[in-house]
PDB file of N, CA and C in Angstrom:
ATOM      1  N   UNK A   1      15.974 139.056  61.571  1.00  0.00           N
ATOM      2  CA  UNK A   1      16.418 138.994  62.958  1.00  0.00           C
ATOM      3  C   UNK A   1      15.386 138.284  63.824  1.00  0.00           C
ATOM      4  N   UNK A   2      14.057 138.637  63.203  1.00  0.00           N
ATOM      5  CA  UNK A   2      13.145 137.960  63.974  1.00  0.00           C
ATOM      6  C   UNK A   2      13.352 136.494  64.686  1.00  0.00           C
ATOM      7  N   UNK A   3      13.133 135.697  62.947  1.00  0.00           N
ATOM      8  CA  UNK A   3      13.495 134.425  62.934  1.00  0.00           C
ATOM      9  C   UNK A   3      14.360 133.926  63.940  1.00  0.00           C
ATOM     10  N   UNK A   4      15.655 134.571  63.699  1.00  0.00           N
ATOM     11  CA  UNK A   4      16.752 134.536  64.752  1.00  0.00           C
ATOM     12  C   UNK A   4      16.568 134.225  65.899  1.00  0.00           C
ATOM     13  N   UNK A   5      15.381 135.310  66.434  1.00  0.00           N
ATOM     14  CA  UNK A   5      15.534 135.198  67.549  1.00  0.00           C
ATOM     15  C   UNK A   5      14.723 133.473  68.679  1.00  0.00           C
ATOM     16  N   UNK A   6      14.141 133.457  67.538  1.00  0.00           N
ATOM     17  CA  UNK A   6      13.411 131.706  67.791  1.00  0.00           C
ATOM     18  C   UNK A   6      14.196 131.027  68.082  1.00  0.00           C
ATOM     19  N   UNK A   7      15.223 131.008  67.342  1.00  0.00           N
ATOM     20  CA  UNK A   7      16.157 129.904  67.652  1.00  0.00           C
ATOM     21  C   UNK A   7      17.093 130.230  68.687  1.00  0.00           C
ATOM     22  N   UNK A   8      17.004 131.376  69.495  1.00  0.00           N
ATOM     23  CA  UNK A   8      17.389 131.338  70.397  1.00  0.00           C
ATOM     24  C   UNK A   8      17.023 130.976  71.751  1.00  0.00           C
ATOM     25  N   UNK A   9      16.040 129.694  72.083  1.00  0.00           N
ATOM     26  CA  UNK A   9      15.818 129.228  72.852  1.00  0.00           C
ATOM     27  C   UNK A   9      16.616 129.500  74.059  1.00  0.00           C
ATOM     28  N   UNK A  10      15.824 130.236  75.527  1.00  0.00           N
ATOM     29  CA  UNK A  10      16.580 130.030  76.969  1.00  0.00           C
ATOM     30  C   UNK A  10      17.175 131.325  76.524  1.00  0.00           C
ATOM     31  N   UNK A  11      16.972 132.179  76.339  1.00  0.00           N
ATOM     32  CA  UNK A  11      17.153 133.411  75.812  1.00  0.00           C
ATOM     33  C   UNK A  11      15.948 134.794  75.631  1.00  0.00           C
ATOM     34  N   UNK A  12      16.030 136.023  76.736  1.00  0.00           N
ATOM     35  CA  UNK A  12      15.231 137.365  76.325  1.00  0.00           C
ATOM     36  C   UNK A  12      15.580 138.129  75.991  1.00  0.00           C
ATOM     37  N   UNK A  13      14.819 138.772  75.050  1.00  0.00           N
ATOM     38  CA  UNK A  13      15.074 140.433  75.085  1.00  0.00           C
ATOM     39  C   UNK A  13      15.357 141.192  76.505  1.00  0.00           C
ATOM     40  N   UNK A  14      15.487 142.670  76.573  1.00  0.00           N
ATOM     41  CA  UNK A  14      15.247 143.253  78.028  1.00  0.00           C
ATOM     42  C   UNK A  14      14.171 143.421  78.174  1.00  0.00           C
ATOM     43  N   UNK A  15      13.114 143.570  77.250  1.00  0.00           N
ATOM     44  CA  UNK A  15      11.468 143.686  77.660  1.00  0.00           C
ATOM     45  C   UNK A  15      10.979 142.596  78.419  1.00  0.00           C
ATOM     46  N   UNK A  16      11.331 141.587  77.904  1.00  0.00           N
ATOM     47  CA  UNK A  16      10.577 139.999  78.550  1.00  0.00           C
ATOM     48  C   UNK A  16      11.260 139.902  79.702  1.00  0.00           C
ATOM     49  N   UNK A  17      13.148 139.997  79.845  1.00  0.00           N
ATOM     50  CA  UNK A  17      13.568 139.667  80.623  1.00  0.00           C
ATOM     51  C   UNK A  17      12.834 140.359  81.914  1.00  0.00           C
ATOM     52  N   UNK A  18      12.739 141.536  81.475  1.00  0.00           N
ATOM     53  CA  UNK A  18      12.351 142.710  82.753  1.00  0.00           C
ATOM     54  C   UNK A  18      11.219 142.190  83.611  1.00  0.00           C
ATOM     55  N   UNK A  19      10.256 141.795  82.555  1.00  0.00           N
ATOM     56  CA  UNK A  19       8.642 141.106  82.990  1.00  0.00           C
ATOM     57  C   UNK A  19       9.355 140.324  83.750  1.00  0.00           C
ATOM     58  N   UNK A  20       9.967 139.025  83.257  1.00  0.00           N
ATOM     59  CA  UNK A  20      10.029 137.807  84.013  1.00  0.00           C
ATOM     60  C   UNK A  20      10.961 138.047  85.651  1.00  0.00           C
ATOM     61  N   UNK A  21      11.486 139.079  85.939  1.00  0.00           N
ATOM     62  CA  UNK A  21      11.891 139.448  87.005  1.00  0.00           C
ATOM     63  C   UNK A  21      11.610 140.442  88.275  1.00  0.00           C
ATOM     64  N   UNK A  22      10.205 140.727  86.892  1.00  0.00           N
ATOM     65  CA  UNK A  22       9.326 141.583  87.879  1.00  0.00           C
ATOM     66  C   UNK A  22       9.563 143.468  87.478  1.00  0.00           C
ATOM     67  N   UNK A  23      10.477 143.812  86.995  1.00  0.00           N
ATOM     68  CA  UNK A  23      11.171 145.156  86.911  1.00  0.00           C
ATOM     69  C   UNK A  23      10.456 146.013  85.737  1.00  0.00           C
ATOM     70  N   UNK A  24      10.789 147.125  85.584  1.00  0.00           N
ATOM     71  CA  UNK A  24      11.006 147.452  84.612  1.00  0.00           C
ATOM     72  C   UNK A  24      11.370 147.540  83.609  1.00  0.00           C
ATOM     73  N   UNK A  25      11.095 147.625  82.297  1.00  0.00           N
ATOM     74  CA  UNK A  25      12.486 147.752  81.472  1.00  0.00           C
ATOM     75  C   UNK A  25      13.293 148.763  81.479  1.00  0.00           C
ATOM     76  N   UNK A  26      13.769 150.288  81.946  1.00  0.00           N
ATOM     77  CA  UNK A  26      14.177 150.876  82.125  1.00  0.00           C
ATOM     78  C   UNK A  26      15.116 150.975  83.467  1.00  0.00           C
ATOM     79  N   UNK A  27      14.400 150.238  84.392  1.00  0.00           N
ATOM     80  CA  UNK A  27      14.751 149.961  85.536  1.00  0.00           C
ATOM     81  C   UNK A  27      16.124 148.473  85.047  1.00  0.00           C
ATOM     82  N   UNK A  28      15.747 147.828  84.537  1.00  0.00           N
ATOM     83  CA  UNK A  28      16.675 146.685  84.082  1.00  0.00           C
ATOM     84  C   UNK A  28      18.002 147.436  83.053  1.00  0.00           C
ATOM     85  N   UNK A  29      18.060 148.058  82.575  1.00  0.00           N
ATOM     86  CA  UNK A  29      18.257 148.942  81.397  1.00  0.00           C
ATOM     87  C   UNK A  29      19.540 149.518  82.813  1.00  0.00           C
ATOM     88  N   UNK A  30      18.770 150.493  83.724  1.00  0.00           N
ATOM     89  CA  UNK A  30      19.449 151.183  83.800  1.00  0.00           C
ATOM     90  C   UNK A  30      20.720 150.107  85.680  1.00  0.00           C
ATOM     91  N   UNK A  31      20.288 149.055  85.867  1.00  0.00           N
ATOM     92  CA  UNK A  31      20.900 148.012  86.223  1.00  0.00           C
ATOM     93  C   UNK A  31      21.982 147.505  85.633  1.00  0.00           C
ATOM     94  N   UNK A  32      21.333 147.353  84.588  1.00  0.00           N
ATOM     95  CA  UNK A  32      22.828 147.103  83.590  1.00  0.00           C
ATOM     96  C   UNK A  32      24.222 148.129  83.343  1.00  0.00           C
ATOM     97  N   UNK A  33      23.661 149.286  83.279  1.00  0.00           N
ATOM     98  CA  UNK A  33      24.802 150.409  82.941  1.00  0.00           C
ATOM     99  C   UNK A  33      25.331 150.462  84.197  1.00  0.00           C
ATOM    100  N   UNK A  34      25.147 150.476  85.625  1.00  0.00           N
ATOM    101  CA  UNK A  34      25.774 150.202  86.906  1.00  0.00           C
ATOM    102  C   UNK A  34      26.226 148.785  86.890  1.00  0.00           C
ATOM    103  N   UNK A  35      25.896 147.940  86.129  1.00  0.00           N
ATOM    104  CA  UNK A  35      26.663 146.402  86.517  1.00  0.00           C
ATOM    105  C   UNK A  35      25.694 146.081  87.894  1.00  0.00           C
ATOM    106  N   UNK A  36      24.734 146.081  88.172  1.00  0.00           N
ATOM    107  CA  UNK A  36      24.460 145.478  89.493  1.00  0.00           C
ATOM    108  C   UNK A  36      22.875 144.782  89.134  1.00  0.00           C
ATOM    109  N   UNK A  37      23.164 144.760  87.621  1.00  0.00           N
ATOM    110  CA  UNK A  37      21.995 143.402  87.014  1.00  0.00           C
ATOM    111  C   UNK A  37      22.195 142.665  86.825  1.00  0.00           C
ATOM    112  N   UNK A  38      21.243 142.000  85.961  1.00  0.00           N
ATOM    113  CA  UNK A  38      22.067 139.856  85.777  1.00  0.00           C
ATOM    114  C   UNK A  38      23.037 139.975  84.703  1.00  0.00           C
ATOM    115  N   UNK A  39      23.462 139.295  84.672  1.00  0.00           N
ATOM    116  CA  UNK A  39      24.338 138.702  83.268  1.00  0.00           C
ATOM    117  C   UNK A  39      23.792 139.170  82.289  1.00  0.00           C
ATOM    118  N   UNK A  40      24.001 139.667  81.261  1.00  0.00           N
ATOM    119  CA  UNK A  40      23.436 140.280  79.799  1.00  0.00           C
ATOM    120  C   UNK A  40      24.492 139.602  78.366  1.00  0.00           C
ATOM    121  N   UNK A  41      24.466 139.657  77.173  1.00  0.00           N
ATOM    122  CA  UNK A  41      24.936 139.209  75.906  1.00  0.00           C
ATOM    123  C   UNK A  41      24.709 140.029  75.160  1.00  0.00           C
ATOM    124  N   UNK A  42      25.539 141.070  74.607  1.00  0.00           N
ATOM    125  CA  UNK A  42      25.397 141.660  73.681  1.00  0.00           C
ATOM    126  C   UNK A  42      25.657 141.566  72.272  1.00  0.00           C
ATOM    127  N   UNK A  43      24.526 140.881  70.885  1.00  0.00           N
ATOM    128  CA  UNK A  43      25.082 140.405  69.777  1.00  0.00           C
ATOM    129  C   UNK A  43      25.953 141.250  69.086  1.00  0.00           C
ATOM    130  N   UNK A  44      26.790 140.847  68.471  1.00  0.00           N
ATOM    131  CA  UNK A  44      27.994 141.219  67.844  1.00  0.00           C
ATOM    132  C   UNK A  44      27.184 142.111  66.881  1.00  0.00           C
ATOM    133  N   UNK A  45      27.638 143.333  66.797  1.00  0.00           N
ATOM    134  CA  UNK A  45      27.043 143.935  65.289  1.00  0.00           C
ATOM    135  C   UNK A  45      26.002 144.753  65.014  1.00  0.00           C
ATOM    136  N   UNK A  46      25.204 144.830  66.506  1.00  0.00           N
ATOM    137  CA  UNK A  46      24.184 145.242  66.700  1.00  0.00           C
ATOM    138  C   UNK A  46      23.827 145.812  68.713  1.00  0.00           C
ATOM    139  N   UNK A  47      22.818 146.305  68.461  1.00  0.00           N
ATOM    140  CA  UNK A  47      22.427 146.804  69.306  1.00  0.00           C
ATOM    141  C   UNK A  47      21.118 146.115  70.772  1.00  0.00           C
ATOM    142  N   UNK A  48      21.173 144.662  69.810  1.00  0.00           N
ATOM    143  CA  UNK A  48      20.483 143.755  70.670  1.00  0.00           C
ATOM    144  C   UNK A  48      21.167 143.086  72.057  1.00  0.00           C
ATOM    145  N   UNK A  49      20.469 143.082  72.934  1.00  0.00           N
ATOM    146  CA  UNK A  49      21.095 142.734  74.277  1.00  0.00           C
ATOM    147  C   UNK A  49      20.208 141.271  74.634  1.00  0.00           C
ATOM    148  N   UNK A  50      20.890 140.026  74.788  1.00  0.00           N
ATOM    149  CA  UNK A  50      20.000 139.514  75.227  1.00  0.00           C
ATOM    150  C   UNK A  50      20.465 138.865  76.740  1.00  0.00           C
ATOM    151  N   UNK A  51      19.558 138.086  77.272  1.00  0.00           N
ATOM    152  CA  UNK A  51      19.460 137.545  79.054  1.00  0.00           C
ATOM    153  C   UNK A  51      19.323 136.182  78.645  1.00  0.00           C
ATOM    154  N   UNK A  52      20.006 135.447  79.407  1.00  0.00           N
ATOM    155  CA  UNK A  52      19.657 133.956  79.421  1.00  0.00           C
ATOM    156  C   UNK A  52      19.006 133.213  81.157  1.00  0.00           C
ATOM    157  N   UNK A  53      18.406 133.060  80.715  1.00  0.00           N
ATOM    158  CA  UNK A  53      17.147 132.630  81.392  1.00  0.00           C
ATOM    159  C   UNK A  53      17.393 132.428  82.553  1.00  0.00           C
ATOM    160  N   UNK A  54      18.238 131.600  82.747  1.00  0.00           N
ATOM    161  CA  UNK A  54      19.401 130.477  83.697  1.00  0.00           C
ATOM    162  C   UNK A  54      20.408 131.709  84.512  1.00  0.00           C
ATOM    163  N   UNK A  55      20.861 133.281  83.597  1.00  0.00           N
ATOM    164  CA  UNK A  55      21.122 134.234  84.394  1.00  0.00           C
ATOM    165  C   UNK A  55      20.137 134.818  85.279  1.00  0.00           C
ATOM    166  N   UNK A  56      19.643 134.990  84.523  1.00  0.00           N
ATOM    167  CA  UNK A  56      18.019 135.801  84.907  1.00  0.00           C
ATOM    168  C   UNK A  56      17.826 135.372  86.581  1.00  0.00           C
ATOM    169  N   UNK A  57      17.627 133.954  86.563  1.00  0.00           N
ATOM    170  CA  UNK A  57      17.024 133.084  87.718  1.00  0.00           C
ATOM    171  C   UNK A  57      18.396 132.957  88.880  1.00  0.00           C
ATOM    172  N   UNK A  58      19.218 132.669  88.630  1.00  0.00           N
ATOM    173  CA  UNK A  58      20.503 132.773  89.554  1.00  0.00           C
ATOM    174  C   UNK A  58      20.865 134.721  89.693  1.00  0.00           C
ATOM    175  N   UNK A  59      19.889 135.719  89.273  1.00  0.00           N
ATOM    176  CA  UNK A  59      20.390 136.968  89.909  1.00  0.00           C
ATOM    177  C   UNK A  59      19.353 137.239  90.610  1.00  0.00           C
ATOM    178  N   UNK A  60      18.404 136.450  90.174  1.00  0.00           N
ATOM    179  CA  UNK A  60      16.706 136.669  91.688  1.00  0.00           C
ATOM    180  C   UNK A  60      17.231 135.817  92.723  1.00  0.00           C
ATOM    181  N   UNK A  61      17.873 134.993  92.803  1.00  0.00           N
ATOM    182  CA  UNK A  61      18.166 133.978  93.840  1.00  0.00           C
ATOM    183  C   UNK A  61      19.268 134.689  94.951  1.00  0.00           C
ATOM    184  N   UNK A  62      20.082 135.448  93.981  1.00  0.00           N
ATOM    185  CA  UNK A  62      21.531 135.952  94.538  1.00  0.00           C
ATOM    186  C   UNK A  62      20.896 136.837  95.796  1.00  0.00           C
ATOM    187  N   UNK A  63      19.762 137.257  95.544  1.00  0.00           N
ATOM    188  CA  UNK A  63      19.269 138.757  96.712  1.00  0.00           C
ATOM    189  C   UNK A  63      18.644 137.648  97.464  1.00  0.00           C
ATOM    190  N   UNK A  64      17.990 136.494  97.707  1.00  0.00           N
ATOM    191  CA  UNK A  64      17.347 135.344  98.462  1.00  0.00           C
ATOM    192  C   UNK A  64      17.690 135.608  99.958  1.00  0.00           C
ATOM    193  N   UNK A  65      16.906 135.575 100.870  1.00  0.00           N
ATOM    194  CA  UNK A  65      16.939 136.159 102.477  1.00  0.00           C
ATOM    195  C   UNK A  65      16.206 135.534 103.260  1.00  0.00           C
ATOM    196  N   UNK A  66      16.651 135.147 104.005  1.00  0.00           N
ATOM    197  CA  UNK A  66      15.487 134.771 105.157  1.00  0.00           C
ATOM    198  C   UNK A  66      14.991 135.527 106.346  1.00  0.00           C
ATOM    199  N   UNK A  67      15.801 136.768 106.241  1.00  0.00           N
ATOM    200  CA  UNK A  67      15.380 138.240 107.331  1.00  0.00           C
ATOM    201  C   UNK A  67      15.308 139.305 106.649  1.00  0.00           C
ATOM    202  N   UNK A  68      14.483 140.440 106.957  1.00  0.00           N
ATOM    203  CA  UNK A  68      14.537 141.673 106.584  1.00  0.00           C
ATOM    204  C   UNK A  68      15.754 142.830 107.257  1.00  0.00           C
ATOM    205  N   UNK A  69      16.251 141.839 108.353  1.00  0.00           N
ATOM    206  CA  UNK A  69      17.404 142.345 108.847  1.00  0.00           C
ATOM    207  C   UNK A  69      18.644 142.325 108.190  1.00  0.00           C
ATOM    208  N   UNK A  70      18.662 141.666 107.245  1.00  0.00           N
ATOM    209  CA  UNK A  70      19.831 140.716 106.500  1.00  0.00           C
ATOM    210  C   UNK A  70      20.478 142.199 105.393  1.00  0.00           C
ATOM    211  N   UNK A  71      19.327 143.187 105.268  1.00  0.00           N
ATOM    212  CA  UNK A  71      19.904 143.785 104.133  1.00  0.00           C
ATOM    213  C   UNK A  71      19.969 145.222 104.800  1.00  0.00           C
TER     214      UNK A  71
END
């Protein structure tokens, strides 16, 4: 699976993804089970979840503000 996962270029786990968005992994984890995280892929067959990069970056953008009034 390892291997695998190399070749999945533009593609994280939830550990990395979490880093690269700043969060937790539990905190991302538990985003997901509410639906109010990024985009996720779950491989067929297994229990691996992965993030594509390109989601990742368009769900940090989606909260983007130019006031603290805004939210």
């Amino acid at each position: 699976m390892e291997e695998t996962m190399h070749n999945l270029q533009g593609y994280a786990r939830t550990q990395d993804a979490a880093k690269y968005v700043g969060l937790s992994k539990s905190l991302l984890e538990k985003l997901r089970i509410t639906g109010k995280g990024p985009r996720f892929y779950k491989l067929p067959g297994g229990a691996a979840v992965l993030y594509r990069m390109e989601d990742l970056d368009a769900w940090v953008m989606s909260g983007a503000s130019t006031s603290t009034s805004e939210h």
